[in-house]
Protein backbone atom coordinates (compact mmCIF):
# COMPACT_ATOMS: atom_id res chain seq x y z
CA UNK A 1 15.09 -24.00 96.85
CA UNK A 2 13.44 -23.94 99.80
CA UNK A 3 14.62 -25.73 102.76
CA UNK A 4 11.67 -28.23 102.77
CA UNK A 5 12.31 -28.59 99.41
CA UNK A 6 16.25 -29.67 100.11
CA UNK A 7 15.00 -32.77 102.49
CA UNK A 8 11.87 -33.71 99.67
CA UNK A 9 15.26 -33.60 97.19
CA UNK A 10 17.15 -36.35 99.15
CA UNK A 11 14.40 -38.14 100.18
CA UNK A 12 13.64 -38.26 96.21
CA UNK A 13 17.20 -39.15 96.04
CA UNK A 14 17.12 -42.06 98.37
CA UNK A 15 13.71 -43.25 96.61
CA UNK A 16 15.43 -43.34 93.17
CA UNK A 17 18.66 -44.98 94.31
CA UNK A 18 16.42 -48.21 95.69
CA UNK A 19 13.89 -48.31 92.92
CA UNK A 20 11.39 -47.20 94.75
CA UNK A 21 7.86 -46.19 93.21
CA UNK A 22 6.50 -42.83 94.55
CA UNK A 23 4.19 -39.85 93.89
CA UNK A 24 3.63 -36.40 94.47
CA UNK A 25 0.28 -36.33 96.03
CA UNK A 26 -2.02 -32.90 94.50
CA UNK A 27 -3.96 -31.87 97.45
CA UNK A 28 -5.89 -28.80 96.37
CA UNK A 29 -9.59 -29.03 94.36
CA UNK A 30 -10.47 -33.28 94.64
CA UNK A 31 -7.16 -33.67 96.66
CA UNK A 32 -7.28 -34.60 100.32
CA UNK A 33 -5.79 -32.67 103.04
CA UNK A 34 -3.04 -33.04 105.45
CA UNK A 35 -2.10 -36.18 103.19
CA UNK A 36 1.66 -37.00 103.07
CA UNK A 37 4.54 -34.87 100.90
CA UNK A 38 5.54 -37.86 99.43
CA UNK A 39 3.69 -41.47 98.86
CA UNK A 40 6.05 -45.01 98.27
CA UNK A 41 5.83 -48.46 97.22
CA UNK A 42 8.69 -50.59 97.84
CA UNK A 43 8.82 -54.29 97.72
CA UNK A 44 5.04 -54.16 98.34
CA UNK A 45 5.31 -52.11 101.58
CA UNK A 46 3.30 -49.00 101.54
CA UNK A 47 4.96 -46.00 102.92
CA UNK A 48 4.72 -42.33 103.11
CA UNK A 49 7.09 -39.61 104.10
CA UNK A 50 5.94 -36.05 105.63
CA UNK A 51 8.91 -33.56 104.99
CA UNK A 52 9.93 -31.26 107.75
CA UNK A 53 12.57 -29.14 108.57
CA UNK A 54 14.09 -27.60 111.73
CA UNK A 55 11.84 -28.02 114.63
CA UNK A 56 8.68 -27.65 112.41
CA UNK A 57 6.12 -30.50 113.31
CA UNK A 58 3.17 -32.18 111.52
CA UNK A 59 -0.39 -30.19 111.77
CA UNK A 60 -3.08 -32.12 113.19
CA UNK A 61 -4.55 -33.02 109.85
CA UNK A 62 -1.31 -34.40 108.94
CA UNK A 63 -0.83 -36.23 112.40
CA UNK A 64 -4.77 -37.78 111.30
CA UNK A 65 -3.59 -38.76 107.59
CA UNK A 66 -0.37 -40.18 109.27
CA UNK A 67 -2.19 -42.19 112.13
CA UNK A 68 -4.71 -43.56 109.24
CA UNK A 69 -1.80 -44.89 107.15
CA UNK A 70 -0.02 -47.00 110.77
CA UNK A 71 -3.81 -47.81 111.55
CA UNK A 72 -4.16 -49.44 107.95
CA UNK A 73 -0.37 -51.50 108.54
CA UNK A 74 1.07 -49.04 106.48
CA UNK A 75 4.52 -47.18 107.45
CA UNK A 76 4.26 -43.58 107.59
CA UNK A 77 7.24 -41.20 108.70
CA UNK A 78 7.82 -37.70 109.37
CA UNK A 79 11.51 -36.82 108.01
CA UNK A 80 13.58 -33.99 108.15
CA UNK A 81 17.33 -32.73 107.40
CA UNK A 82 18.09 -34.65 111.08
CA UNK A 83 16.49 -37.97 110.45
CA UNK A 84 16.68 -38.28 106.63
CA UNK A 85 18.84 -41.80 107.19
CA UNK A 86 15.47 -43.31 108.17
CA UNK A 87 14.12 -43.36 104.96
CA UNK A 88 17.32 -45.88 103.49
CA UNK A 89 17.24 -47.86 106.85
CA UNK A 90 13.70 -48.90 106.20
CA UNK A 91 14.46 -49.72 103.05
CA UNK A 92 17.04 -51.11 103.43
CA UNK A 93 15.25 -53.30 106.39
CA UNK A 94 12.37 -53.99 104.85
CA UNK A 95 12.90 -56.65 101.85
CA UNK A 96 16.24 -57.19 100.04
CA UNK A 97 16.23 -54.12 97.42
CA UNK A 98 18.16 -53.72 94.51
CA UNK A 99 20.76 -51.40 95.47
């Protein structure tokens, strides 16, 4: 397992402990690029997550995709093995979820 893979495995993990829907976007053939590792509902609040690790950092078209989603009042977050609690304290935050 990667490393990238280990934070997309507790963010997965955080997702499924709140409820929460999400997808694996497919971004090759009719896919989009630079969209998000990992797209949420929760209580109605949209949200994606763009998994990082180390000091690695978003390219630009994932710095676009991620400005588009804030620019349409959705909540989009770049996470890594440092910051991974952000992920429950939005939830958590957000709208009472079933814990």
């Amino acid at each position: 397992m990667t490393p990238e893979s280990k934070v997309k495995k507790k963010v997965v993990d955080i997702l499924k402990k709140y409820e929460v829907y999400y997808f694996f976007p497919a971004t090759g053939g009719y896919g989009r690029s630079g969209v998000p590792d990992i797209i949420c509902c929760a209580r109605g609040r949209f949200l994606a997550v763009e998994c990082k690790t180390g000091n690695n950092k978003p390219t630009a078209l994932q710095e676009r995709e991620l400005k588009k989603i804030q620019d349409a009042y959705g909540v989009a977050m770049v996470v890594s093995e440092t910051n991974i609690h952000d992920v429950e304290n939005f939830l958590i935050q957000s709208s009472p979820l079933r814990n």
